[in-house]
Protein backbone atom coordinates (compact mmCIF):
# COMPACT_ATOMS: atom_id res chain seq x y z
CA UNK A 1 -22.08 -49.31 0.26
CA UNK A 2 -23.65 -47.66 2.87
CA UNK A 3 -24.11 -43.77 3.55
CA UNK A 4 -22.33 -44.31 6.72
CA UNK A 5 -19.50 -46.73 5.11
CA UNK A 6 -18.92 -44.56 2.19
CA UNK A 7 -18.36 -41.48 4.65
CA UNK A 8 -16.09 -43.29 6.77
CA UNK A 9 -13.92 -44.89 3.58
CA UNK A 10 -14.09 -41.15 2.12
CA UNK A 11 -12.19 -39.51 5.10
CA UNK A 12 -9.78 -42.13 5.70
CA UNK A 13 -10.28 -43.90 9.14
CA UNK A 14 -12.83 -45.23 11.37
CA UNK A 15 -14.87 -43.12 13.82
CA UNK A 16 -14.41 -43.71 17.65
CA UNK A 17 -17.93 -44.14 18.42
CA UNK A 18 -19.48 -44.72 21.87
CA UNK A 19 -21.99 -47.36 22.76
CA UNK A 20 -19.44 -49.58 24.43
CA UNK A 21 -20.72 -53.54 25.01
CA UNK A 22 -21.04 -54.61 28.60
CA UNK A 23 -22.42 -52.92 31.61
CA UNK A 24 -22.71 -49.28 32.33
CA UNK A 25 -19.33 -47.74 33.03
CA UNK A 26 -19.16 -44.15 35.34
CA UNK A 27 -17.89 -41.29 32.73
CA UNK A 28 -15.45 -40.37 35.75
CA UNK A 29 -13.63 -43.76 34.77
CA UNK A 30 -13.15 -43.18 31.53
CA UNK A 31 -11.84 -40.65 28.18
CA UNK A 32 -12.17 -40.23 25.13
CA UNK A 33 -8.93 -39.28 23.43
CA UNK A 34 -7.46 -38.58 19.60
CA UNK A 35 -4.06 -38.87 18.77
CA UNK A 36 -2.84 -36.92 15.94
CA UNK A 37 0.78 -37.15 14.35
CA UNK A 38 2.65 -33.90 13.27
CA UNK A 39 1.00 -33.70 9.67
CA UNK A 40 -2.89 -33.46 11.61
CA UNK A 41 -3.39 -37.21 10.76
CA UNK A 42 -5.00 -39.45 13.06
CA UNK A 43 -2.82 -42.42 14.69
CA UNK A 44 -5.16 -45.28 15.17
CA UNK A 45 -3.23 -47.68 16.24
CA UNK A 46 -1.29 -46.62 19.85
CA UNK A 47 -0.70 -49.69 22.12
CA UNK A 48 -1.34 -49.99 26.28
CA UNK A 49 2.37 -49.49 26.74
CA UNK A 50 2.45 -46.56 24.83
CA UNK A 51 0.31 -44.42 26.39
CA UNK A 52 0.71 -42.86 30.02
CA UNK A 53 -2.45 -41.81 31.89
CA UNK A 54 -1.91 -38.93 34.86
CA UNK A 55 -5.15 -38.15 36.60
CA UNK A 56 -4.89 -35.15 39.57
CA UNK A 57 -0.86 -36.06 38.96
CA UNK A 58 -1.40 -39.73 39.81
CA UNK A 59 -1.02 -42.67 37.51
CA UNK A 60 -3.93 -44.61 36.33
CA UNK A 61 -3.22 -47.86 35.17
CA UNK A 62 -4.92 -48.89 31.89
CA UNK A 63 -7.53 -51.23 32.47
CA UNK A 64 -9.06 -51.06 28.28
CA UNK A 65 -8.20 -49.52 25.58
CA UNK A 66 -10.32 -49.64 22.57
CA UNK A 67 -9.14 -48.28 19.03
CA UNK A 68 -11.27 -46.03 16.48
CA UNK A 69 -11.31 -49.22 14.36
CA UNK A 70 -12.77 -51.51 17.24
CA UNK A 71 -15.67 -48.70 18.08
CA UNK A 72 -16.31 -48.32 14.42
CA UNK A 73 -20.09 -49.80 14.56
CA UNK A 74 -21.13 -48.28 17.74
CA UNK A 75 -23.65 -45.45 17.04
CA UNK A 76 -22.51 -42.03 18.69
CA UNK A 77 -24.59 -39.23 19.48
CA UNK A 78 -25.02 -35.22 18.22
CA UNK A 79 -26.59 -32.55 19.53
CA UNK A 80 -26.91 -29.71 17.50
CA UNK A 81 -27.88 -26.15 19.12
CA UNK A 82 -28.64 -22.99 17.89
CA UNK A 83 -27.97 -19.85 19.25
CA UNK A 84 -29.17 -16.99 18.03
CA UNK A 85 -27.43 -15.65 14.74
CA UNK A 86 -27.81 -12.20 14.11
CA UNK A 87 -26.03 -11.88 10.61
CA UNK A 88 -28.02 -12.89 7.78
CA UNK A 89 -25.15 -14.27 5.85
CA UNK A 90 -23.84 -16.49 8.83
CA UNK A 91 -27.41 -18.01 9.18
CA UNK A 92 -27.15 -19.02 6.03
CA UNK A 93 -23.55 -19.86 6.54
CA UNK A 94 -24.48 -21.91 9.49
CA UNK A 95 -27.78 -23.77 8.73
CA UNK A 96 -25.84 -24.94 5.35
CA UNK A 97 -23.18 -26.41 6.95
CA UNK A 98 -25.91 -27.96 9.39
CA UNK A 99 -27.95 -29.43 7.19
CA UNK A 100 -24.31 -30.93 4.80
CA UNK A 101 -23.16 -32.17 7.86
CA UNK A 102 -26.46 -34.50 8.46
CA UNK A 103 -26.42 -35.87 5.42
CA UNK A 104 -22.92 -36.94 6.68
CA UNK A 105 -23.63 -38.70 10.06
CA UNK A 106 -23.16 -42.21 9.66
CA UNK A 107 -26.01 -44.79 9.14
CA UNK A 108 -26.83 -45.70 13.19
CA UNK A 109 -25.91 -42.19 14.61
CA UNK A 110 -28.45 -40.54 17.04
CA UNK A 111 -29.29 -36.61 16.55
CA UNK A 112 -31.01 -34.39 18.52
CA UNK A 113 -31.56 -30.93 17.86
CA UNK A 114 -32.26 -27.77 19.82
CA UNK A 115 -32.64 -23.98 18.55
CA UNK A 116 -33.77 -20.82 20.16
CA UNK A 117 -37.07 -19.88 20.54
CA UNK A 118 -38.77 -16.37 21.31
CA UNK A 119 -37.41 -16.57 24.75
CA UNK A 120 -35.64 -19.96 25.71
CA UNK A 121 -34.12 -23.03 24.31
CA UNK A 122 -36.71 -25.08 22.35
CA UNK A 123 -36.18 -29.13 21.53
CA UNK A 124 -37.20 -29.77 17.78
CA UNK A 125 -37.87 -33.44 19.23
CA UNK A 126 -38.78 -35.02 21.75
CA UNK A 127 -35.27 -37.25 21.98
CA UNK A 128 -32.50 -38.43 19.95
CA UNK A 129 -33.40 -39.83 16.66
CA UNK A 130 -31.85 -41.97 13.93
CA UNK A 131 -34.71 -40.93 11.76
CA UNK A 132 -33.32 -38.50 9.07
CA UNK A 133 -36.60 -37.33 8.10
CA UNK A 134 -37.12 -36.69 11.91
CA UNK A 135 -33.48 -34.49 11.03
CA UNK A 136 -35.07 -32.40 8.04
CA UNK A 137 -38.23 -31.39 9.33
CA UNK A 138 -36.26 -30.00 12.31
CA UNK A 139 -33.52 -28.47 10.59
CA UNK A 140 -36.31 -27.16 8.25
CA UNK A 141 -37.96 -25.03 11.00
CA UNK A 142 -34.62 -23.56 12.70
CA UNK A 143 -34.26 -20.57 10.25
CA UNK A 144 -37.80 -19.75 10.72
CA UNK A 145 -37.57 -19.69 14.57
CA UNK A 146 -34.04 -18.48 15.59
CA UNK A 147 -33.90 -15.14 17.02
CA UNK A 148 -31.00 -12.26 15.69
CA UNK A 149 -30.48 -11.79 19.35
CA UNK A 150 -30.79 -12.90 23.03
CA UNK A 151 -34.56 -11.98 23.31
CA UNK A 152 -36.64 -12.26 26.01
CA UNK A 153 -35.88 -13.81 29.50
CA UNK A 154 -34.50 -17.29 29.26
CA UNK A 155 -36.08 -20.02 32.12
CA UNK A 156 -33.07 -22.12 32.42
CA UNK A 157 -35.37 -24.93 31.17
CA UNK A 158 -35.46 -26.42 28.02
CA UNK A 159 -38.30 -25.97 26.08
CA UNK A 160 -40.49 -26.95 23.02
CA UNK A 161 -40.63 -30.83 23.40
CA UNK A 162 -38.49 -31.70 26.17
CA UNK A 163 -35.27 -34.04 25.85
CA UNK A 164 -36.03 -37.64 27.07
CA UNK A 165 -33.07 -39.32 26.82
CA UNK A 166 -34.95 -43.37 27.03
CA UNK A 167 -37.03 -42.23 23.91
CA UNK A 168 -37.66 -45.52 22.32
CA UNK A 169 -36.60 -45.50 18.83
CA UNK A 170 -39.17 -44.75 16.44
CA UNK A 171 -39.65 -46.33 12.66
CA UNK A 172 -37.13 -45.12 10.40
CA UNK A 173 -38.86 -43.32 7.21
CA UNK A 174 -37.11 -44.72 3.65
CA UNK A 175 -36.85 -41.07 2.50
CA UNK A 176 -35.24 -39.16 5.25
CA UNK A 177 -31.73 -38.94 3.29
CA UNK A 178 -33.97 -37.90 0.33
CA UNK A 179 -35.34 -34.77 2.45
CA UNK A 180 -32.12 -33.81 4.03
CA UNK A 181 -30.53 -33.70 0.08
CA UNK A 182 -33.24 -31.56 -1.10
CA UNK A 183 -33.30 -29.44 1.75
CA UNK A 184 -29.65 -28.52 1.78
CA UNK A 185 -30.24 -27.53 -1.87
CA UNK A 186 -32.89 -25.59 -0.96
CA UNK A 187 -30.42 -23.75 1.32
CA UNK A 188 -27.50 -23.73 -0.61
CA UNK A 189 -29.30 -21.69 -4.08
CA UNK A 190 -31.53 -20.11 -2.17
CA UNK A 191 -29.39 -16.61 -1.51
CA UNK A 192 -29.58 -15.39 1.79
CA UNK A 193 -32.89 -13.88 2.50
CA UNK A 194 -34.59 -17.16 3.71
CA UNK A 195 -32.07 -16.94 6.75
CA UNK A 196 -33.58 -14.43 8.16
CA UNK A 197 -31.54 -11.74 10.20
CA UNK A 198 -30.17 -8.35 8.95
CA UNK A 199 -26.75 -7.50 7.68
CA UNK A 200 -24.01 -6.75 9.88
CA UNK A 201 -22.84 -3.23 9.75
CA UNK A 202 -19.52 -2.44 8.07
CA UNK A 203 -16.89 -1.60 10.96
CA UNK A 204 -19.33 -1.80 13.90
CA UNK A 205 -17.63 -4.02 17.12
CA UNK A 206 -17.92 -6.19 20.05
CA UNK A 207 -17.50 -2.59 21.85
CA UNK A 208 -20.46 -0.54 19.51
CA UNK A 209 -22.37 -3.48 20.19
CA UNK A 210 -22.48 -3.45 23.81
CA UNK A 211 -22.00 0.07 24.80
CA UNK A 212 -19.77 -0.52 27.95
CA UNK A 213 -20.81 3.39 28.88
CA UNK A 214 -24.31 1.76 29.71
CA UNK A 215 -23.96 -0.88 32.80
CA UNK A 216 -27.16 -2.04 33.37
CA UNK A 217 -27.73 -2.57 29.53
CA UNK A 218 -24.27 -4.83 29.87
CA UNK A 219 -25.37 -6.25 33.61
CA UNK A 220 -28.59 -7.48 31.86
CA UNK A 221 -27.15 -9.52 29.00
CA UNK A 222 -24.94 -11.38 31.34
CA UNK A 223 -27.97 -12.26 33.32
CA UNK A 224 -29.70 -13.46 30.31
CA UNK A 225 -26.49 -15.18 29.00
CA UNK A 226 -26.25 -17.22 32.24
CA UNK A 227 -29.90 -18.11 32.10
CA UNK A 228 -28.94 -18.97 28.79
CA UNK A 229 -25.95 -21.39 30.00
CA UNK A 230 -27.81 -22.76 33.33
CA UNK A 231 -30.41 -24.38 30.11
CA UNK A 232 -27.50 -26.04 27.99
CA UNK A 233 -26.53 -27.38 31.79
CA UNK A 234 -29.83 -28.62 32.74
CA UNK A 235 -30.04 -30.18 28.92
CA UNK A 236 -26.10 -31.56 29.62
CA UNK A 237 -27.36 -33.12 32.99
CA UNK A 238 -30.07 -35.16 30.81
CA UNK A 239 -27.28 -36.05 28.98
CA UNK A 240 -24.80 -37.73 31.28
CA UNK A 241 -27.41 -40.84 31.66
CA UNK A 242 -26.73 -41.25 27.46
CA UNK A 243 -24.18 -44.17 26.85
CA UNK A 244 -21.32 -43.99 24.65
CA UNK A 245 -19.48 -41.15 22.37
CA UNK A 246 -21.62 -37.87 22.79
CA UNK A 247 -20.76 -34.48 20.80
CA UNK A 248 -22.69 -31.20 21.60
CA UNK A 249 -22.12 -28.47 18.73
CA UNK A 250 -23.42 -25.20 19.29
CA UNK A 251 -23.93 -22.90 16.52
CA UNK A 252 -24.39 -18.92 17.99
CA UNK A 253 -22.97 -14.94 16.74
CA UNK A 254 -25.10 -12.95 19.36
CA UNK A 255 -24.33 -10.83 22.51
CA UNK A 256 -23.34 -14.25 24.42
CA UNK A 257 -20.53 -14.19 21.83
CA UNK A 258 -19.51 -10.35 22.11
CA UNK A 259 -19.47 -10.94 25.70
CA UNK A 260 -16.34 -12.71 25.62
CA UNK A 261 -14.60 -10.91 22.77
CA UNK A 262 -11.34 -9.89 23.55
CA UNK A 263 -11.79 -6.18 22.45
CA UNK A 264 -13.87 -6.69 26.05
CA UNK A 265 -11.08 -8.73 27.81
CA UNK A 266 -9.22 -5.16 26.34
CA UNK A 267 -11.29 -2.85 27.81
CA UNK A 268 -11.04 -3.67 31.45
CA UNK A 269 -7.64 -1.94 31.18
CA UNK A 270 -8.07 0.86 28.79
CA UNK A 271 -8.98 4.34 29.60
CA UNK A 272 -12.12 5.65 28.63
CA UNK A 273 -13.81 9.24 29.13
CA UNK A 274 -15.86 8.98 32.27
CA UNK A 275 -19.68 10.32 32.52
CA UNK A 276 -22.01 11.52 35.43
CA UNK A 277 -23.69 8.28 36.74
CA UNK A 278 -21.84 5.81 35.13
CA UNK A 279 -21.48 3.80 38.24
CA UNK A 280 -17.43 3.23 37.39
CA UNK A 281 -17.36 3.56 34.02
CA UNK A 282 -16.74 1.04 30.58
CA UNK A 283 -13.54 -0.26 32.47
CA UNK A 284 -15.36 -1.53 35.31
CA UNK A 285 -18.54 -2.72 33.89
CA UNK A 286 -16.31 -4.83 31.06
CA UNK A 287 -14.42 -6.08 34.41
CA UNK A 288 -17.46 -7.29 35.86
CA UNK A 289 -18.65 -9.09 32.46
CA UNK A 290 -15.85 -10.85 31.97
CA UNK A 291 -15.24 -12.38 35.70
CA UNK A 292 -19.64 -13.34 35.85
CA UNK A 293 -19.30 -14.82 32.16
CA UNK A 294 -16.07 -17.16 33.26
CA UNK A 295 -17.98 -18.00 35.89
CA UNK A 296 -20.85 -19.12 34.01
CA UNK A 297 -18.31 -21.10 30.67
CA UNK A 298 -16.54 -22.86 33.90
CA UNK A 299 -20.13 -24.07 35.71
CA UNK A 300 -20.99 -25.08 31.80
CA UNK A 301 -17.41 -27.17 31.23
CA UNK A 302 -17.99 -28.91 34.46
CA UNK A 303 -21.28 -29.78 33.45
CA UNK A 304 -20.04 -31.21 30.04
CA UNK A 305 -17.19 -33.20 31.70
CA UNK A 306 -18.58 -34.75 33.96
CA UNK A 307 -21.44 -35.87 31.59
CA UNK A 308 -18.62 -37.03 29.01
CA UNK A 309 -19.67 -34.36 26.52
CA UNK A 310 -17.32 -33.08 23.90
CA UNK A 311 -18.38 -29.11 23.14
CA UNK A 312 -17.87 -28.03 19.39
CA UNK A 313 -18.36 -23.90 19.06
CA UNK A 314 -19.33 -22.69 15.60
CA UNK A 315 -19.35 -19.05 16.40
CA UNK A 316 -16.25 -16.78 15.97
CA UNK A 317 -14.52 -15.63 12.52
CA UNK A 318 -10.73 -16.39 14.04
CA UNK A 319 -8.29 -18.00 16.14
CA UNK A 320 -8.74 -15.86 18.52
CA UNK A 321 -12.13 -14.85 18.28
CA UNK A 322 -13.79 -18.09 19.12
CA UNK A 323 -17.18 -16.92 21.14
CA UNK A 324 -18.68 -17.85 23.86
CA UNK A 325 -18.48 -22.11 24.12
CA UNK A 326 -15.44 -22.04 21.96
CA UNK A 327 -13.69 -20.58 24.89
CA UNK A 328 -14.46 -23.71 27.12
CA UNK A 329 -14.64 -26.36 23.88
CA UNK A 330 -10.84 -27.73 23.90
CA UNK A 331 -11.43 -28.25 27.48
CA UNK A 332 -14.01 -31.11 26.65
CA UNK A 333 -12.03 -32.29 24.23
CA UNK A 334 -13.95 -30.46 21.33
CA UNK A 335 -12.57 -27.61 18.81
CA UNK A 336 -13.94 -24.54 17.67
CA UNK A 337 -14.61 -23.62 13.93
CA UNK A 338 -14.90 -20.45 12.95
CA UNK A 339 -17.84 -19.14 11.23
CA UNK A 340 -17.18 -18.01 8.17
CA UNK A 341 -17.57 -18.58 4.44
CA UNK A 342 -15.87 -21.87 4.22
CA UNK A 343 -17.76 -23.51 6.95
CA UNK A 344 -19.82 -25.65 4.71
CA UNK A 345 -16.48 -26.91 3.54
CA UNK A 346 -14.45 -27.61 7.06
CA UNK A 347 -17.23 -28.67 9.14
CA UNK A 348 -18.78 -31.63 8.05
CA UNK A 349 -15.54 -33.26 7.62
CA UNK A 350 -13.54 -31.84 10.72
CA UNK A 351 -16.33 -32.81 12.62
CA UNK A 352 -15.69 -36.52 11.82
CA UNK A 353 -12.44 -35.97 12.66
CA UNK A 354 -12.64 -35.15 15.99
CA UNK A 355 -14.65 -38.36 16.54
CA UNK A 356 -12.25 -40.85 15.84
CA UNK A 357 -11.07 -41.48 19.19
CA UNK A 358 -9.65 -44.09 21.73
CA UNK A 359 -11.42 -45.09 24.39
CA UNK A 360 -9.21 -45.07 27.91
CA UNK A 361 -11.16 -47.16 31.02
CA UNK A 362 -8.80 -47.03 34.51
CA UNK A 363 -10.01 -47.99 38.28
CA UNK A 364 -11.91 -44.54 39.77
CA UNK A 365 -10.84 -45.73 42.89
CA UNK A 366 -9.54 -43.45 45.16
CA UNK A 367 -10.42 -40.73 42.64
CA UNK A 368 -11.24 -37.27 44.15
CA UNK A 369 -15.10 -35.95 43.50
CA UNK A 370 -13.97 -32.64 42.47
CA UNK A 371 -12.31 -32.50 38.94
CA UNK A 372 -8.83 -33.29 38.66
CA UNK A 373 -6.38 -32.27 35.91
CA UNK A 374 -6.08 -35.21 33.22
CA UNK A 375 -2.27 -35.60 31.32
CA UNK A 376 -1.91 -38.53 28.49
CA UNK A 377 1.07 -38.82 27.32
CA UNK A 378 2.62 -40.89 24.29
CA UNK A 379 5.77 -42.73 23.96
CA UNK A 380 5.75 -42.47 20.25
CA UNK A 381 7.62 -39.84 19.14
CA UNK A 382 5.41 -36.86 17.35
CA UNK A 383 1.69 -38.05 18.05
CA UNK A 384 0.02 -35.47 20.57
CA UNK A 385 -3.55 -36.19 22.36
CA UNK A 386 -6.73 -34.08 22.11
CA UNK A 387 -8.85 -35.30 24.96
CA UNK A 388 -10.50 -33.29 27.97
CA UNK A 389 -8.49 -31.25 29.97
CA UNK A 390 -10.53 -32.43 33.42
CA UNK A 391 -11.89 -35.64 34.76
């Protein structure tokens, strides 16, 4: 049995998977959705009648609806980023659970891979691949080259070798799954020191981190943030020309992330001890951060909706502490997974998960250009829908 067969048998159900037969079809006209029953099990097998499709408050007939089990052959596509990681045990936390999760993706599945660089974005490839040793020497240099923090100044271009999203597909190396095996063993006994990054200190915040006393210090990370966000926009615009399914997962624990903490959202209403010159103090400059990063997670979420992207954040440690795409990810129609010890364990099956999906096609016409809210709703009693929030 195949790598990709096994996987799928292991967890149960068929992925919904996106390269769709038949001419090109707008991603305004169409959603991907999950339905889930009250026990977090997927429900593969709704019907047109029972599903009702509100789009700006109107009703969209059905035209298609494909099942997880009909889309089960058609390749999807991943992007993996990385953000910078500043923890040395989340690194290695992280680029575990990376590297398990690729030896996961289905025989046929496209990856493409991006990590941060001294002072930008940087493509590990030229375009997607479905070359697994293509996969491990990527994944191979991303602890080497990711940054603890948001150095430098970002050029809202991606960089390193470009993203062309017509890359012809190249020949497909008989070891590749070999490679990935031995390098996620190489991760996995290898400590923590080949991660790279330094040790978080016991007790020290969001708040320490920042130092809301000192504006510009604040004022400049959120510039750098958004340069940081207008590149995973120009990379999502690329994007939007890829058919089928398309996942972008973004890995990240840096000052992007403490930038929408809550202990921040906090702060714009707490009272702090004022100094000379400090040009309205923590309260203000954390009220300032907060409204220019929403800005910046909205301009981002438009971007990934309208190129029918699903977001997947791999950043906070909670709940409620989600960082800085996890904010935006449900949105899309993606999740957020903390990152924490038991990553390794969650991801590279919750992943799959969230890609077993139904595939909704409706008339766009009369359909506003500006996003419009999106409301599916089942007849069948206890199944709920994950799907974007926007369309």
């Amino acid at each position: 049995m195949s790598i990709g067969r096994y996987f799928r048998a292991f967890i149960g159900f068929g992925l919904a998977i996106g390269l769709v037969a038949g001419q090109p079809v707008s991603t305004r006209s169409q959603i991907w959705a999950m339905a889930m029953d009250a026990r977090g099990g997927v429900v593969g097998d709704l019907r047109p009648d029972e599903i009702e499709l509100r789009i700006g408050g109107k009703v969209r007939p059905v035209l298609e609806l494909k099942r997880p089990d009909q889309l089960l052959d058609a390749p999807q596509s991943w992007v993996l980023v990385f953000e910078p990681i500043r923890d040395s045990a989340t690194r290695a936390i992280s680029f575990t659970a990376a590297a398990d999760f690729l030896i996961k993706v289905p025989e046929g599945d496209r990856v493409f891979i991006v990590a941060r660089g001294k002072d930008t974005l940087e493509s590990l490839m030229p375009g997607f691949s479905a070359d697994r040793a293509v996969w491990a020497k990527a994944m191979a240099a991303v602890p080497g080259m990711l940054p603890e923090s948001l150095t430098g100044i970002p050029t809202g271009r991606l960089g390193g070798q470009g993203f062309d999203p017509a890359l012809k597909p190249s020949v497909i190396a008989a070891q590749g799954q070999d490679q990935l095996s031995a390098l996620f063993q190489k991760f996995k006994s290898g400590g923590i020191s080949w991660a790279g990054g330094t040790s978080d200190q016991k007790g020290r915040t969001a708040l320490d981190r920042l130092n809301l006393n000192d504006s510009m210090l604040v004022s400049s990370l959120v510039q750098i943030t958004g340069r940081e966000m207008k590149t995973l926009e120009a990379l999502l615009d690329g994007l939007s020309v890829v058919p089928g399914q398309k996942h972008m997962i973004v890995f990240s624990r840096c000052e992007a992330d403490d930038l929408v903490h809550p202990s921040i959202r906090a702060a714009m209403n707490q009272k702090f001890q004022r100094t000379k010159g400090d040009l309205g103090g923590p309260a203000e400059t954390a009220t300032l951060a907060v409204r220019d990063v929403t800005i910046q997670q909205m301009q981002v979420k438009e971007k990934a909706i309208r190129a029918g992207v699903m977001l997947y954040s791999v950043a906070g440690s909670g709940p409620n502490i989600v960082g800085n795409m996890g904010n935006i990810a449900l949105d899309t129609g993606g999740f957020s997974f903390p990152l924490r010890s038991e990553l390794e364990f969650q991801f590279g099956q919750g992943i799959q998960v969230f890609s077993s999906r139904y595939l909704l096609r409706w008339s766009d016409e009369g359909q506003p250009a500006q996003l419009s809210p999106v409301n599916i709703t089942v007849k069948r009693k206890g199944v709920r829908v994950i799907a974007p929030t926007q369309m």
